[in-house]
Protein backbone atom coordinates (compact mmCIF):
# COMPACT_ATOMS: atom_id res chain seq x y z
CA UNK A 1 36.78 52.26 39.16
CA UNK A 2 39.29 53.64 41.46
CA UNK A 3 40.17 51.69 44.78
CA UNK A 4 37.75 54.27 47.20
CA UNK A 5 34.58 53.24 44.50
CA UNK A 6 35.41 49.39 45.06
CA UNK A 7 31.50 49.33 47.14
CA UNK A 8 29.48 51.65 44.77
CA UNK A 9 27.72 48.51 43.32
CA UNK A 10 26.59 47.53 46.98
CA UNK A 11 23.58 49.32 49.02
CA UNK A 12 26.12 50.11 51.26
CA UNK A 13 29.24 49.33 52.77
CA UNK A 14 27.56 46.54 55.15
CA UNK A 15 26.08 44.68 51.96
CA UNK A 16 29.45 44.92 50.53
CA UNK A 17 31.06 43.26 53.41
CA UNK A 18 28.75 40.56 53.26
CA UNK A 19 29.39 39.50 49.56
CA UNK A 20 32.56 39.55 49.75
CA UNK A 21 32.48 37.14 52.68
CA UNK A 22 30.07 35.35 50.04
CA UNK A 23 32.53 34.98 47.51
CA UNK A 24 35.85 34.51 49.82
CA UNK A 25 36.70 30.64 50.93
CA UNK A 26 35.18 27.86 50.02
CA UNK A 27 32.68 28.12 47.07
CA UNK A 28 30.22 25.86 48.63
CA UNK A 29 28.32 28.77 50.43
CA UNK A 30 24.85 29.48 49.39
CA UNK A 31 22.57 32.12 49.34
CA UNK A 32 20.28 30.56 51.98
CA UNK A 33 23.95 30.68 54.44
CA UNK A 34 24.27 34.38 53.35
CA UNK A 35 20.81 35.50 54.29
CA UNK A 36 20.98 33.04 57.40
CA UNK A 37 24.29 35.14 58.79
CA UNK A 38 22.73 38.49 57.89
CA UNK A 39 20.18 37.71 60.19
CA UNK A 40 21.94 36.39 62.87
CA UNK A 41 24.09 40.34 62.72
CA UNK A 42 20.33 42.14 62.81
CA UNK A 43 19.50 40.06 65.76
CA UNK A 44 19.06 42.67 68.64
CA UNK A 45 20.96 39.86 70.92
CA UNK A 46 24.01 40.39 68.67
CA UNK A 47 26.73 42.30 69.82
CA UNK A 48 30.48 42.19 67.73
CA UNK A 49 32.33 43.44 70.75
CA UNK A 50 31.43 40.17 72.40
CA UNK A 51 33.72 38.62 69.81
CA UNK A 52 36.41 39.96 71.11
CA UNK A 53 38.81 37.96 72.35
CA UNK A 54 39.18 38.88 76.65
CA UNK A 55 42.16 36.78 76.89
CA UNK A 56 44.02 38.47 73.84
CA UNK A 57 42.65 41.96 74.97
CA UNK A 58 44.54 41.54 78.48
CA UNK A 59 47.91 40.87 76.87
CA UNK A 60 48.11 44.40 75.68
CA UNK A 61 49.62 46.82 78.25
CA UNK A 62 48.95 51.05 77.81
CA UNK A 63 50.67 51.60 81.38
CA UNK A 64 54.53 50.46 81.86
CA UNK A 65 55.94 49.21 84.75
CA UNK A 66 59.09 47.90 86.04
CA UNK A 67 59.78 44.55 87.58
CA UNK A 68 62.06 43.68 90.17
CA UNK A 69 62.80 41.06 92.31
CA UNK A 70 63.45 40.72 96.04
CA UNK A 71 66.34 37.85 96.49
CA UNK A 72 66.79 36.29 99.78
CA UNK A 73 69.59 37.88 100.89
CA UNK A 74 67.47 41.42 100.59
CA UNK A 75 68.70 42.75 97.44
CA UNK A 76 66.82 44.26 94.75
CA UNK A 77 67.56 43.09 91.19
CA UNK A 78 65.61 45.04 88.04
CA UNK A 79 64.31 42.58 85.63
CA UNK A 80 64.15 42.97 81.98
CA UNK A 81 61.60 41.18 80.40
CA UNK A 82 58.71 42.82 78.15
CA UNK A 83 59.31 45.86 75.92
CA UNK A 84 56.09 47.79 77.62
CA UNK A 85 58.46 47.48 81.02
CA UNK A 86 62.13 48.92 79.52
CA UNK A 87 62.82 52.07 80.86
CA UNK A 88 62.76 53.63 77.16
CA UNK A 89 59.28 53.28 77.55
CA UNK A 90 58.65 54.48 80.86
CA UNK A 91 60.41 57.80 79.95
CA UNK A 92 58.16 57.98 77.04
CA UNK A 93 55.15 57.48 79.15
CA UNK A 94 56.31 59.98 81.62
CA UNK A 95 56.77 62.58 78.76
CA UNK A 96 53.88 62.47 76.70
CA UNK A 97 51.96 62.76 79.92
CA UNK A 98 53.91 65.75 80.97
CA UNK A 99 52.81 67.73 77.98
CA UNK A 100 50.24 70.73 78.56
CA UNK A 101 46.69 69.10 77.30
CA UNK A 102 43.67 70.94 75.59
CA UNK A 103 40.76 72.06 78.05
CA UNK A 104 38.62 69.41 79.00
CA UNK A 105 40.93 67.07 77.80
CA UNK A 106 40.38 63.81 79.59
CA UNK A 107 41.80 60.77 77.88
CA UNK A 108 44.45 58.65 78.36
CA UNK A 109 47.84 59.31 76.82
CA UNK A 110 49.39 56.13 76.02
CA UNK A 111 52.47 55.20 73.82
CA UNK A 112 52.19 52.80 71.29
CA UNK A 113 55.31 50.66 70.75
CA UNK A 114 55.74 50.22 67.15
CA UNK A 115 58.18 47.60 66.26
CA UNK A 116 58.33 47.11 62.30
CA UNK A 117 60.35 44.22 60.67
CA UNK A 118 61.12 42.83 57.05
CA UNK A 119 62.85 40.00 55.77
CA UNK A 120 62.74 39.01 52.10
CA UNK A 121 60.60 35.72 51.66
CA UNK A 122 61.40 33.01 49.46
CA UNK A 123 57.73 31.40 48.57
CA UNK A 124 58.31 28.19 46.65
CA UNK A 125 60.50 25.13 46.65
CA UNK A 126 61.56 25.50 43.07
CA UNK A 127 62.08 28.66 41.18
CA UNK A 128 62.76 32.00 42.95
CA UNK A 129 59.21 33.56 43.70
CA UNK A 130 60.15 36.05 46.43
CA UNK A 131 58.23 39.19 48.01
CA UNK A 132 60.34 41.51 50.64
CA UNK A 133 57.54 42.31 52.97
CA UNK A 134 57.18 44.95 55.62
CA UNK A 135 54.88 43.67 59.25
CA UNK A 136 54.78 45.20 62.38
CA UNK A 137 54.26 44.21 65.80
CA UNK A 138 52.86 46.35 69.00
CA UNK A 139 55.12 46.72 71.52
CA UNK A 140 52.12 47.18 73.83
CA UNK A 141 51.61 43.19 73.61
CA UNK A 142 53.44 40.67 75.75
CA UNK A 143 55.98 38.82 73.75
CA UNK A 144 54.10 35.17 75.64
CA UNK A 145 50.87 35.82 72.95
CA UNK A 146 52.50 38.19 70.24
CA UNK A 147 55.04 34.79 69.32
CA UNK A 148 52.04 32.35 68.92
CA UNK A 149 50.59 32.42 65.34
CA UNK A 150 47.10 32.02 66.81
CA UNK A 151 47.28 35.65 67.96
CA UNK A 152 47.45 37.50 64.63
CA UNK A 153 49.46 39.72 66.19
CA UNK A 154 51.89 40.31 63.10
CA UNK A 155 50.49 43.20 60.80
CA UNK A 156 51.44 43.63 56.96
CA UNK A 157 52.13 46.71 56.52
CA UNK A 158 53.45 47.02 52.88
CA UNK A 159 55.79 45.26 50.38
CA UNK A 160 58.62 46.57 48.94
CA UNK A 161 59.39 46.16 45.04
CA UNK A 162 62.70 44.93 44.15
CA UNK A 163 64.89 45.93 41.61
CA UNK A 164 63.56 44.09 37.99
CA UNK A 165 65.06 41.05 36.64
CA UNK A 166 66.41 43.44 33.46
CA UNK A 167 68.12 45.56 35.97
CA UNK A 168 71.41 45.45 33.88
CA UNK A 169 70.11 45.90 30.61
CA UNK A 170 67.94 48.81 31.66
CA UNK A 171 71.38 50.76 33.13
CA UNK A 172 73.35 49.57 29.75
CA UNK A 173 70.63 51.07 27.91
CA UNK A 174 71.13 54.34 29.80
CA UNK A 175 75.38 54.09 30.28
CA UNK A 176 76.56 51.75 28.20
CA UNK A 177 78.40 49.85 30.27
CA UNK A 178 76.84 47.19 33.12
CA UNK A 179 76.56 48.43 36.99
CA UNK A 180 78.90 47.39 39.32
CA UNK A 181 77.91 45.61 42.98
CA UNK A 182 77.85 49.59 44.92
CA UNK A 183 75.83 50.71 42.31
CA UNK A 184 73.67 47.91 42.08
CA UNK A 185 73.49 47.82 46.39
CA UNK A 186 73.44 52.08 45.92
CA UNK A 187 69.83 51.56 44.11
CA UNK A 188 68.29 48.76 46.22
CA UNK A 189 68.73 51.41 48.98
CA UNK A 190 67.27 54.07 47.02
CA UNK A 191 63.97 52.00 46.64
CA UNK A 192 63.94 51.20 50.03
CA UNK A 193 64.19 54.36 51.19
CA UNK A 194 61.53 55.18 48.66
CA UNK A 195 59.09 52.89 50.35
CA UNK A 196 59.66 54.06 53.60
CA UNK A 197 58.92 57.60 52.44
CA UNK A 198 55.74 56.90 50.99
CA UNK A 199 54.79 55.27 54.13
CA UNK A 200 55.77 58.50 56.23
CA UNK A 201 53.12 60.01 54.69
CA UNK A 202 51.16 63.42 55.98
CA UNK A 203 48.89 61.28 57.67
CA UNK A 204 51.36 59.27 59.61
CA UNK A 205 53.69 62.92 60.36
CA UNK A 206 50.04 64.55 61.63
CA UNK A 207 49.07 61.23 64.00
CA UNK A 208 53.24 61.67 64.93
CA UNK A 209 53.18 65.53 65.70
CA UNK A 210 49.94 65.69 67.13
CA UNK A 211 49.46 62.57 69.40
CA UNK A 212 53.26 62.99 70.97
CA UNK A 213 54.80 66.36 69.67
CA UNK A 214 57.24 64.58 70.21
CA UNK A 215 64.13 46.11 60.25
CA UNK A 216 67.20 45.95 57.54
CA UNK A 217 70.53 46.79 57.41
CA UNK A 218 69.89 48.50 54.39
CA UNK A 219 69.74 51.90 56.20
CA UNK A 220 73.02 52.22 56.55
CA UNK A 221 76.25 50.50 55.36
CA UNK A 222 79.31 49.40 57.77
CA UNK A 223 82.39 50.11 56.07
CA UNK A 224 85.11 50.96 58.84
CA UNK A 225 82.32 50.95 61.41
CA UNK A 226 81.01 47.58 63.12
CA UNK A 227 78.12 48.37 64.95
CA UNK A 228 74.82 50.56 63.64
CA UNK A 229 74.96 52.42 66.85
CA UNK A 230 78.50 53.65 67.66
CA UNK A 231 81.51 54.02 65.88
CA UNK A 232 83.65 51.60 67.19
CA UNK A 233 86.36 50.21 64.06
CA UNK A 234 86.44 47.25 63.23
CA UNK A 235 90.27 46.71 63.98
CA UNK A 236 88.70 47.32 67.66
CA UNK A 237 86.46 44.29 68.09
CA UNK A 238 89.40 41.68 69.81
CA UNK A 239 88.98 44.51 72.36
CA UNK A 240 84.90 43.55 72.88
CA UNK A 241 83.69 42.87 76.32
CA UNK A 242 86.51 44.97 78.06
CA UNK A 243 85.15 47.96 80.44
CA UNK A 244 86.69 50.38 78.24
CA UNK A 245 85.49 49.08 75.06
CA UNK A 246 81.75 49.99 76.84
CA UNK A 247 82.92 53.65 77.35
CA UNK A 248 84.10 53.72 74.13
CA UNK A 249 80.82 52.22 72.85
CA UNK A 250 78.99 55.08 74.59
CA UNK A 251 81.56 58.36 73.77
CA UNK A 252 81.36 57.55 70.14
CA UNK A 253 77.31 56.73 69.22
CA UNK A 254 76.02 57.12 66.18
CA UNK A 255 73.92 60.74 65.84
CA UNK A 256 71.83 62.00 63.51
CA UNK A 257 72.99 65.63 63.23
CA UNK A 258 73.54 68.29 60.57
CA UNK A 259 76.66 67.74 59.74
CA UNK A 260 76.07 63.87 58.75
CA UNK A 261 73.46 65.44 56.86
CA UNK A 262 75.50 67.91 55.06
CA UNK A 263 77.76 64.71 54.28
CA UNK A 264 75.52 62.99 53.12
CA UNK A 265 74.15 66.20 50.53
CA UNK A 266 77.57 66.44 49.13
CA UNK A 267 77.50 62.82 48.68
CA UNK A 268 74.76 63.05 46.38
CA UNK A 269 75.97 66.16 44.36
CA UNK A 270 78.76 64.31 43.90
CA UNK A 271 77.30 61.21 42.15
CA UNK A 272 73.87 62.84 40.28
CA UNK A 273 75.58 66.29 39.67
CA UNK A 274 78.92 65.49 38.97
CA UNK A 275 78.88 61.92 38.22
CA UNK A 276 81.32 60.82 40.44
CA UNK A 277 80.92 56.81 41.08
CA UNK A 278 79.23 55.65 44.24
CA UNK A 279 82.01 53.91 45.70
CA UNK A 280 84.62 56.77 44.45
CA UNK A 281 87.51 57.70 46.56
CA UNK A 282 85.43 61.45 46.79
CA UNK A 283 82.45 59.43 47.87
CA UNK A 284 84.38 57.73 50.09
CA UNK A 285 86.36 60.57 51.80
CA UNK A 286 83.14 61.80 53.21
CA UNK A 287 81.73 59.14 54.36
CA UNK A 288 83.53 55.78 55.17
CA UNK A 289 85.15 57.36 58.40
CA UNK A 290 81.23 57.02 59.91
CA UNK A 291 79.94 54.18 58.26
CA UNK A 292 77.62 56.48 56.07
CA UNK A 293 75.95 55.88 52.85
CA UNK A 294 75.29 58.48 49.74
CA UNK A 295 71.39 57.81 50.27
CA UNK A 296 68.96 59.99 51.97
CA UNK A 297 67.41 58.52 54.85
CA UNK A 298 63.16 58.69 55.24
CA UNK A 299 63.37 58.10 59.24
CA UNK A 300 66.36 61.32 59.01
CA UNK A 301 64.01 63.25 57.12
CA UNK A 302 60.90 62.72 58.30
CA UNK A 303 61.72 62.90 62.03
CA UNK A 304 64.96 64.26 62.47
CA UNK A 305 62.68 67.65 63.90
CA UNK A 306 61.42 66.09 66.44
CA UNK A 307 64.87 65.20 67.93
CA UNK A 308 64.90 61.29 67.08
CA UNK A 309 68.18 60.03 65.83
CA UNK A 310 67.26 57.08 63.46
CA UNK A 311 70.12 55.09 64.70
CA UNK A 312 69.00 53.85 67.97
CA UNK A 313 65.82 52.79 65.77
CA UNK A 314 68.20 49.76 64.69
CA UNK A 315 68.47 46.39 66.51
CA UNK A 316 71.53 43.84 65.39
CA UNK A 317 70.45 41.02 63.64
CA UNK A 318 71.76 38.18 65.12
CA UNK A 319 69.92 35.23 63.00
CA UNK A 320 71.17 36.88 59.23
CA UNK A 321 74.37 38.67 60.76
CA UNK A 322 75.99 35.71 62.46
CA UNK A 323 74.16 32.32 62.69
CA UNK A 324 73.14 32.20 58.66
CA UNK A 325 75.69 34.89 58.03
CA UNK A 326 79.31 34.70 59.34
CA UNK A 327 78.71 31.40 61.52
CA UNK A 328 77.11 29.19 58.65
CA UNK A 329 80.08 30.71 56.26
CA UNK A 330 82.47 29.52 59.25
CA UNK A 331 80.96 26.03 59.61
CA UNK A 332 81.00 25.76 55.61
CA UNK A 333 84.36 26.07 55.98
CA UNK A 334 85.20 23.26 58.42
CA UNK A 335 83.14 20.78 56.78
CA UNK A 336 85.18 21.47 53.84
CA UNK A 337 88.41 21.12 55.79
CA UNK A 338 86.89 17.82 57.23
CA UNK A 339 86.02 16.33 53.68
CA UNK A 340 89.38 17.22 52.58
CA UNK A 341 91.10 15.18 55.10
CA UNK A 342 89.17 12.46 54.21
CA UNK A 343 88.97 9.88 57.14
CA UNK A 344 85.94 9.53 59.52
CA UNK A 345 85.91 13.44 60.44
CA UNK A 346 82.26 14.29 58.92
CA UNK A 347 80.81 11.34 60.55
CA UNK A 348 82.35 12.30 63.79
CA UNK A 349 80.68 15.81 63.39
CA UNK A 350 77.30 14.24 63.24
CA UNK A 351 77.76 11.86 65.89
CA UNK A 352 78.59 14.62 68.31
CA UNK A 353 75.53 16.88 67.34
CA UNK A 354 73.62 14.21 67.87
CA UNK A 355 75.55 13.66 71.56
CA UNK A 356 74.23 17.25 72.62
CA UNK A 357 71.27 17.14 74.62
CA UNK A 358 68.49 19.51 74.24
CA UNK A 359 68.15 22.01 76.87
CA UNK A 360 65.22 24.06 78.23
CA UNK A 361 62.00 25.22 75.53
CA UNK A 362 64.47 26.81 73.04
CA UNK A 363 67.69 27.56 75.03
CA UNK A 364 69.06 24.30 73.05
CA UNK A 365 67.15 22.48 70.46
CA UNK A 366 67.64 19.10 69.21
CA UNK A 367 70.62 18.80 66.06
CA UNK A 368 69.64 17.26 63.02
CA UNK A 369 71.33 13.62 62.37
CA UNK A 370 73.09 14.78 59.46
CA UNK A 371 74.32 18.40 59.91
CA UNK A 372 76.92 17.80 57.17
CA UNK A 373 73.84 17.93 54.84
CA UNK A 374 72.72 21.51 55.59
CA UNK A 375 69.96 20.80 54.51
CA UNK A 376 67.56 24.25 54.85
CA UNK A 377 66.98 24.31 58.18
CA UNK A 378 66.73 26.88 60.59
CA UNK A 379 69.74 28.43 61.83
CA UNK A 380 69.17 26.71 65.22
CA UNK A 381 70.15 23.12 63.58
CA UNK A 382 73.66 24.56 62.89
C-alpha cells in the first residue's frame, strides 16, 4: 500500500478520520464514544469553523503597517516591533500588489512571511537519540501568541537525516584511508542541501512563481569572512561599532551573482572531477577570499531567477554563536583559571551570580546558585 492508498479500507476519507481518532490516545475509547462523536459532526447545529479559535485568528496580520510614536517634545520616532510591520515587508506588500492581475481578479494579495528554523535535538537524558528537525513559523503572526506553546504556532516541516554512525568505515571502504573534519563537514552540507532541494519542489517553485512572480550556518562557511551578510575580515572586527565599519558593512554585502556561482562550479570540478581535496589550497584559492563553500546551494538554485540573493535569508545566531558558543568556551576558561588558583575564587563566582538581581520578564533572569556546575541549563544561567 503506498502512502496516497493509506484510506482505501475506509468508506471514505471522513470514516477514515474517525478511526484513526479511534485508535489515537488513550485506549479506553469505545465504540459507543465513536458513534456518539459521529453524531454530534452530522448534527445540522454543528459547524467546525466555530472551532476556530477568534482570539488566535486576530493575531495573524495580511496588511503591514508601521508604528511610530509621537514623544512629547513633537518628534516622531519609527518603532520596530513585529516582523508583519518591518519595512521589508511593506515593500513586499507594495510589490506584489503592483503587479498587473488576471480579469476579474478580485482577491487579496497578501505576503506570507515564512520564517523556517532547525536546530538538532537531543531527545533523551542518557544515550545520544537525536533528530535535526526543520519547523517554521508565519511571519504573519504576532511574536505575543506565536512564543506561547498553547498556540501551535510552530510547524514541522521535515527532518533532516544525518550522516550514519559507520560514516568512516563506509568512506574507507570506498578510499582507503578515513575522512578528514572538511570532508566529513563537506558531506553534512551536501545532505543538507539535499533536503532543502527536495523541499523546493515543483510544487513549492509553481505556488513561488505564480502567487508573487516574484536556519543553520551550514549554508555557508566563514573562513576569512565574519559575518553571513558582508565581507567584512575578521582581522576587522576591533574596528565594530565605528561609523565606517557600517559603510564598510554595506559596500561589501554578500551577493548571490554569477560569478560566485561560476566559483563555486569550478569548486566542484575540482574535487569530483579531478579529485582535488576539499580543503586544498586550489579549493581554497577560489573561495576563502568570500567565505564560500564547494557545495551547491538549493535557495541559489532554486531562486536565484527571481532576483533573491540567499544571503540576506540568514539571521546570526546569537544563542549557538556566542552565549553556548564562544561565551560558554570563554567562561570555561575562567572557571578553570579560578580552580587553578585554588583559594575561595569559585565560591566568590557563585556568590556574585547570586548578588545579581533579576530584571524585567526576560531582560535578566535569575542565576543558578552554583554556576560553577554548568549544569545543562539554558544559556541564560551563564
Amino acid at each position: 500500500m503506498v502512502p496516497g492508498d493509506i484510506f482505501t479500507p475506509f468508506t471514505n476519507l471522513s470514516c477514515g478520520l474517525l478511526m484513526a481518532w479511534q485508535y489515537s490516545g488513550t485506549n479506553q475509547k469505545s465504540a459507543v464514544e465513536l458513534d456518539q462523536l459521529a453524531k454530534i459532526q452530522m448534527d445540522p447545529l454543528y459547524d467546525s469553523k466555530d472551532l476556530a479559535d477568534p482570539e488566535l485568528s486576530a493575531s495573524f496580520h495580511t496588511t503591514p503597517y508601521t508604528q511610530h510614536w509621537k514623544t512629547a517634545d513633537h518628534r516622531t520616532i519609527d518603532i520596530f516591533s513585529e516582523s508583519f510591520a518591518s519595512p521589508e515587508m511593506i515593500d513586499a506588500y507594495k510589490e506584489i500588489n503592483a503587479l498587473p492581475r488576471e480579469p476579474g481578479d478580485d482577491l487579496e494579495c497578501v505576503v506570507a512571511g515564512l520564517m523556517v528554523w532547525s536546530d538538532s535535538t537531543h531527545l533523551t537524558n542518557f544515550g545520544d537519540a537525536s533528530m535535526w528537525p526543520f519547523y517554521l513559523f508565519l511571519a504573519n503572526q504576532s511574536k505575543y501568541a506565536r512564543c506561547k506553546p498553547s498556540a501551535w504556532a510552530c510547524h514541522h516541516v521535515a527532518y533532516i537525516l544525518t550522516l550514519p554512525d559507520n560514516f568512516q568505515e563506509i568512506y574507507m571502504s570506498h578510499f582507503g584511508k578515513p575522512a578528514t573534519g572538511e570532508t566529513y563537514t563537506h558531506c553534512k552540507r551536501e545532505l543538507y542541501q539535499g533536503v532543502w532541494d527536495l523541499l523546493l519542489d515543483k510544487k513549492f517553485m509553481h505556488a513561488y512563481r505564480y502567487s508573487a512572480d516574484y536556519p543553520e550556518k551550514q549554508v555557508i562557511y566563514l573562513s576569512a569572512c565574519s559575518c553571513p551578510q558582508c565581507l567584512i575580515k575578521k582581522t576587522d572586527l576591533p574596528k565594530m561599532g565605528m561609523s565606517r565599519n557600517m559603510r564598510r558593512h554595506i559596500r561589501k554585502t554578500q551577493v548571490d551573482d554569477d560569478i560566485r556561482r561560476r566559483h563555486i562550479a569550478a569548486a566542484h570540478r575540482l574535487i569530483f572531477e579531478k579529485g582535488v581535496s576539499v580543503d586544498g589550497d586550489r579549493v581554497k584559492a577560489l573561495l576563502n577570499e568570500f567565505s564560500y563553500v564547494p557545495t551547491y546551494n538549493a535557495f541559489s538554485d532554486c531562486l536565484h531567477e527571481f532576483g533573491v540573493n540567499f544571503f540576506k535569508l540568514l539571521l546570526v545566531d546569537l544563542l549557538h554563536e556566542f552565549e553556548l558558543g564562544v561565551w560558554k568556551a570563554i567562561f570555561t576558561h575562567l572557571l578553570r583559571i579560578l580552580y587553578a588558583a585554588s583559594g575561595q575564587g569559585i565560591q566568590e563566582l557563585n556568590k556574585s551570580y547570586c548578588a545579581v538581581p533579576p530584571l524585567g520578564r526576560g531582560t535578566i533572569h535569575k542565576f543558578n546558585r552554583n554556576a560553577f556546575a554548568m549544569k545543562r541549563l539554558a544559556a541564560r544561567n551563564f
